[in-house]
C-alpha atoms as a PDB file:
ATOM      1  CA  UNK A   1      47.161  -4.036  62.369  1.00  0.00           C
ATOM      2  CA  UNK A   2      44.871  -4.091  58.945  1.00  0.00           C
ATOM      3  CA  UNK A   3      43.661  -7.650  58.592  1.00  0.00           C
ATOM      4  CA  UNK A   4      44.407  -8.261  54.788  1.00  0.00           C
ATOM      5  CA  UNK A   5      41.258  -9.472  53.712  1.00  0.00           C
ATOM      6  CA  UNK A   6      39.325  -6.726  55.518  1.00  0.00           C
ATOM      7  CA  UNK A   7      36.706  -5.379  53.154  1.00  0.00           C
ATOM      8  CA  UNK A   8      36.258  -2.552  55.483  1.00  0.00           C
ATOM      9  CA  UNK A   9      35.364   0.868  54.709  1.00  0.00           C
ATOM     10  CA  UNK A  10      34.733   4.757  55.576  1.00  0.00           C
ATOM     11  CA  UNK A  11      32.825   6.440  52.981  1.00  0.00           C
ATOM     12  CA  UNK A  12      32.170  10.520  52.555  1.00  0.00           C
ATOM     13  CA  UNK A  13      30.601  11.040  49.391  1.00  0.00           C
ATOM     14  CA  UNK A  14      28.515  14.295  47.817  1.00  0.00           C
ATOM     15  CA  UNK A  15      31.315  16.671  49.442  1.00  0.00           C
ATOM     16  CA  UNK A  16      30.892  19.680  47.563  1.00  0.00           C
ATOM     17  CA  UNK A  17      33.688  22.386  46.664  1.00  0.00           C
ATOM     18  CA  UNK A  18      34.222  25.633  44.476  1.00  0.00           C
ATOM     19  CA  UNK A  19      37.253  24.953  42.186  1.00  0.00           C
ATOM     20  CA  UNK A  20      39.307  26.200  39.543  1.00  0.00           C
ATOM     21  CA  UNK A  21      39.896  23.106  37.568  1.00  0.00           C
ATOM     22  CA  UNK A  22      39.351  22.688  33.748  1.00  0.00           C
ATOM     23  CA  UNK A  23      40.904  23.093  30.308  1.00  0.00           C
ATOM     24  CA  UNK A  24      39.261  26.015  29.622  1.00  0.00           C
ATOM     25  CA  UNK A  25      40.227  29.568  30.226  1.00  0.00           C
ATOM     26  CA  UNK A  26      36.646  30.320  31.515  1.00  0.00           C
ATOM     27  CA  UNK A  27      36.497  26.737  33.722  1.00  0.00           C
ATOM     28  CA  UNK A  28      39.718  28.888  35.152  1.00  0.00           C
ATOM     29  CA  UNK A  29      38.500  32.120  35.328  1.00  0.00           C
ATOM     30  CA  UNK A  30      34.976  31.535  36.553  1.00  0.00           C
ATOM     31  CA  UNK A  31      35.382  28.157  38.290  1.00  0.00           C
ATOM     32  CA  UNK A  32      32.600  25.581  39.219  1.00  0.00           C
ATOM     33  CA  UNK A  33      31.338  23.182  41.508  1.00  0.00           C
ATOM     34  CA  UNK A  34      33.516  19.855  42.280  1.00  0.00           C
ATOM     35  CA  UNK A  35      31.463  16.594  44.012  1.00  0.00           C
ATOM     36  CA  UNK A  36      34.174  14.186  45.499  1.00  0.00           C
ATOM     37  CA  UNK A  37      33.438  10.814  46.997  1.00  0.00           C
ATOM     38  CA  UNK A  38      35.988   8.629  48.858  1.00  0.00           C
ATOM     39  CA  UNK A  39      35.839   5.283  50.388  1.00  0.00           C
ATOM     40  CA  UNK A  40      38.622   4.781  52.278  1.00  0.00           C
ATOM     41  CA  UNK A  41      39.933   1.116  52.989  1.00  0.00           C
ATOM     42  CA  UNK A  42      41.157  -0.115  56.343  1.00  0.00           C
ATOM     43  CA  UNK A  43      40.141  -2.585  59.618  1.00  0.00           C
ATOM     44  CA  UNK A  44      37.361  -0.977  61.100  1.00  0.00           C
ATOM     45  CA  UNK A  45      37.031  -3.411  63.574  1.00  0.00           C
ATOM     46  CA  UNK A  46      39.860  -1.991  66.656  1.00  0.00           C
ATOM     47  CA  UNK A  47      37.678   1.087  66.268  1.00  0.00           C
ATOM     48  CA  UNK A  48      34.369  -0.770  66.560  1.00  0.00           C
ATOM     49  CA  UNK A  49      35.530  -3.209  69.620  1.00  0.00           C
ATOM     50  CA  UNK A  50      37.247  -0.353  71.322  1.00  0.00           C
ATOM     51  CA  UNK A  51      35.057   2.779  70.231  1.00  0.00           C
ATOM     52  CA  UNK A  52      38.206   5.001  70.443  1.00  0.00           C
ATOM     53  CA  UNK A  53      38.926   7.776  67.392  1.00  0.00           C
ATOM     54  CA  UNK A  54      42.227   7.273  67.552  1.00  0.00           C
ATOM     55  CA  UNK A  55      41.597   3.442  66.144  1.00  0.00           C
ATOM     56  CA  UNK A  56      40.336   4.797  63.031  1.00  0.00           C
ATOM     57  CA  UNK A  57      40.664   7.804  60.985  1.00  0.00           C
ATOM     58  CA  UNK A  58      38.896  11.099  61.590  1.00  0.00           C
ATOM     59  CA  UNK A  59      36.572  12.021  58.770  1.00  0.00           C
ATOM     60  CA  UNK A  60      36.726  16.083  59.726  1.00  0.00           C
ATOM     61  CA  UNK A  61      40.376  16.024  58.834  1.00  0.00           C
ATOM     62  CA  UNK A  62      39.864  13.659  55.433  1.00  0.00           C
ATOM     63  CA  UNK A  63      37.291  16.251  54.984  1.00  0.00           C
ATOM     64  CA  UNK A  64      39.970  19.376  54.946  1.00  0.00           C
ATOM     65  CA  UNK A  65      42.438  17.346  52.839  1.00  0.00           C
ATOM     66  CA  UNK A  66      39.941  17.091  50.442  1.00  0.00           C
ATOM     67  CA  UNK A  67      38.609  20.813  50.289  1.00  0.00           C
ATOM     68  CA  UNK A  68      42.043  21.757  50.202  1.00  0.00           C
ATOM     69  CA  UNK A  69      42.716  20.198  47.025  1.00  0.00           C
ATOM     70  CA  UNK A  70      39.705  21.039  45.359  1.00  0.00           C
ATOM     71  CA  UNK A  71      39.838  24.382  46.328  1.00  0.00           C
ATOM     72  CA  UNK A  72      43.610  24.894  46.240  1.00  0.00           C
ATOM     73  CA  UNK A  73      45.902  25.029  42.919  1.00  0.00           C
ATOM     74  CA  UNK A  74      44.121  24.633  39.707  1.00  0.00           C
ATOM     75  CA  UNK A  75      44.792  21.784  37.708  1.00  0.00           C
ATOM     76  CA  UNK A  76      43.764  21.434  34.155  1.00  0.00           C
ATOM     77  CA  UNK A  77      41.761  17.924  34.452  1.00  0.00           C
ATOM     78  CA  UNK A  78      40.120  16.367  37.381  1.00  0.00           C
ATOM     79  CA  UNK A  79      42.220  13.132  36.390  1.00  0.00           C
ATOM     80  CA  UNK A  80      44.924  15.120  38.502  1.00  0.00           C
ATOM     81  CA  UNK A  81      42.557  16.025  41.034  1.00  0.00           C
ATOM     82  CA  UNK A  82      41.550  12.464  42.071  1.00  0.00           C
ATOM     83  CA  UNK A  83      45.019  11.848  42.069  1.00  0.00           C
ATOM     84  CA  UNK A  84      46.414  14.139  44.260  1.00  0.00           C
ATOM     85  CA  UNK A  85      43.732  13.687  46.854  1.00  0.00           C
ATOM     86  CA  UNK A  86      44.782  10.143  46.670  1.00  0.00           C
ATOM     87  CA  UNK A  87      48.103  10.483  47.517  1.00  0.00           C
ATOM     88  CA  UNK A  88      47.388  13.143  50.361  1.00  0.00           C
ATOM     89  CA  UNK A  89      44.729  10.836  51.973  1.00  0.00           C
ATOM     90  CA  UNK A  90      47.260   7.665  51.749  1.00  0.00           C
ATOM     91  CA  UNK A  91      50.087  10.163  53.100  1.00  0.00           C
ATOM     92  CA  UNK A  92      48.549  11.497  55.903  1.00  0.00           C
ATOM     93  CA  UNK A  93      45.772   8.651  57.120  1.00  0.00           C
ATOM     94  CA  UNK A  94      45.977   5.575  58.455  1.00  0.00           C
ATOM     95  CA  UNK A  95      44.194   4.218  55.536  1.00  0.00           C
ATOM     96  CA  UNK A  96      45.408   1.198  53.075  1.00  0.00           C
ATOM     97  CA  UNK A  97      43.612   1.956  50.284  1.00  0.00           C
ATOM     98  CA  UNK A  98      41.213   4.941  48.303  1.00  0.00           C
ATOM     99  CA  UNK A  99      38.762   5.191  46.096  1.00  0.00           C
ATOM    100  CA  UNK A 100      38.446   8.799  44.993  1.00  0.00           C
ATOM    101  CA  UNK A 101      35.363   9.900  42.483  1.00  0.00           C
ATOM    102  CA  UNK A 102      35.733  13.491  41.271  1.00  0.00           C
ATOM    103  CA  UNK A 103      32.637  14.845  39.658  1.00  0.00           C
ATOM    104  CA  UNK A 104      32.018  18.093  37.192  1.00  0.00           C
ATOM    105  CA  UNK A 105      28.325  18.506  36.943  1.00  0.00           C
ATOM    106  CA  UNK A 106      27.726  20.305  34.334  1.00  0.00           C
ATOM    107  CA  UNK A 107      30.610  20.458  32.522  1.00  0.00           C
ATOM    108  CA  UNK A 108      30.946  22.200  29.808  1.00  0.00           C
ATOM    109  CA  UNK A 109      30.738  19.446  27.046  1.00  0.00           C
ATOM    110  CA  UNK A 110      29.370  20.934  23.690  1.00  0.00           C
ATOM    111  CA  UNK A 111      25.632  19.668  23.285  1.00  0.00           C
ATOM    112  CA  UNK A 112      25.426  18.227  26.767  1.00  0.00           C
ATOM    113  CA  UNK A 113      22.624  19.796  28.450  1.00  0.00           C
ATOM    114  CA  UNK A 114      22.275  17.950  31.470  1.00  0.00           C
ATOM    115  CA  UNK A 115      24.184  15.762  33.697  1.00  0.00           C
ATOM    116  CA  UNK A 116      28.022  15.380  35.089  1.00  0.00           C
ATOM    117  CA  UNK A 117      31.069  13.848  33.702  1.00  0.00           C
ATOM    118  CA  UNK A 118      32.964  12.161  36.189  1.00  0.00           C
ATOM    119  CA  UNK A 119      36.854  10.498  36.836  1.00  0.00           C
ATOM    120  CA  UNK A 120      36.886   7.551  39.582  1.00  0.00           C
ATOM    121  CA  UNK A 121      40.723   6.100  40.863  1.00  0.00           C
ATOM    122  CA  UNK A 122      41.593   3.070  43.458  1.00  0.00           C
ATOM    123  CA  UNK A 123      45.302   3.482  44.727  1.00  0.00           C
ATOM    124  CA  UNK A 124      46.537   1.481  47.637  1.00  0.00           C
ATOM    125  CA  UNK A 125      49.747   2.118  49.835  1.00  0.00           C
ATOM    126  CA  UNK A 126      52.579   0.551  48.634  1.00  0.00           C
ATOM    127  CA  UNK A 127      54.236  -1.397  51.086  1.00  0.00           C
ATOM    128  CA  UNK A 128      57.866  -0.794  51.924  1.00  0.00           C
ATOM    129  CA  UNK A 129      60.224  -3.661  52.009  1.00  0.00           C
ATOM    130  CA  UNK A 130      61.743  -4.722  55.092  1.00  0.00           C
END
């Protein structure tokens, strides 16, 4: 069981994905590179105490979720990325809470030479009344 005030985390950040998300007709046509971080909230500490997998959540398989949404359906803004990572990784993990951060380096921003623009979302589960 989560302890409540458990500040607990798993982080993957810099996974990096070809995607065919954007506005743009060409963002959809040609596609880009995606950078995704995630910190995923839960009690670490049965997993630390025990050192058993199955007390935690497997980062491989957060790993596939996430490549399979960045690489899956196009969506016209990364807002809708974020989000539906979020709502996989809170479906199908153990995990009480997620930050997601979905990068575009490079995006194509008139005048912006360098650098990334960037959409970051917390969403926790919702508990279910009893």
């Amino acid at each position: 069981m989560a302890s409540p005030d458990s500040n607990d985390r798993i982080l993957l950040t810099g996974l990096t994905f070809y995607g065919y998300h954007g506005v743009n007709p060409e963002e959809r046509q040609l596609g880009q590179r995606f950078v995704v971080d995630l910190a995923l909230g839960l009690d670490l500490g049965p997993a630390g105490r025990s050192d058993d997998l199955a007390r935690t959540i497997n980062y491989s398989e957060v790993y596939k979720l996430v490549r399979e949404v960045v690489e899956g359906p196009p969506c016209a803004l990364i807002e809708a990325v974020a989000e539906r990572i979020a709502e996989r990784t809170l479906a199908q993990t153990s995990a009480t809470s997620v930050r997601v951060r979905v990068a575009k380096p490079w995006a194509p921003v008139k005048g912006m030479v360098a650098g990334e623009v960037a959409v970051e979302i917390n969403r926790a589960r919702r508990s279910v009344p009893s």
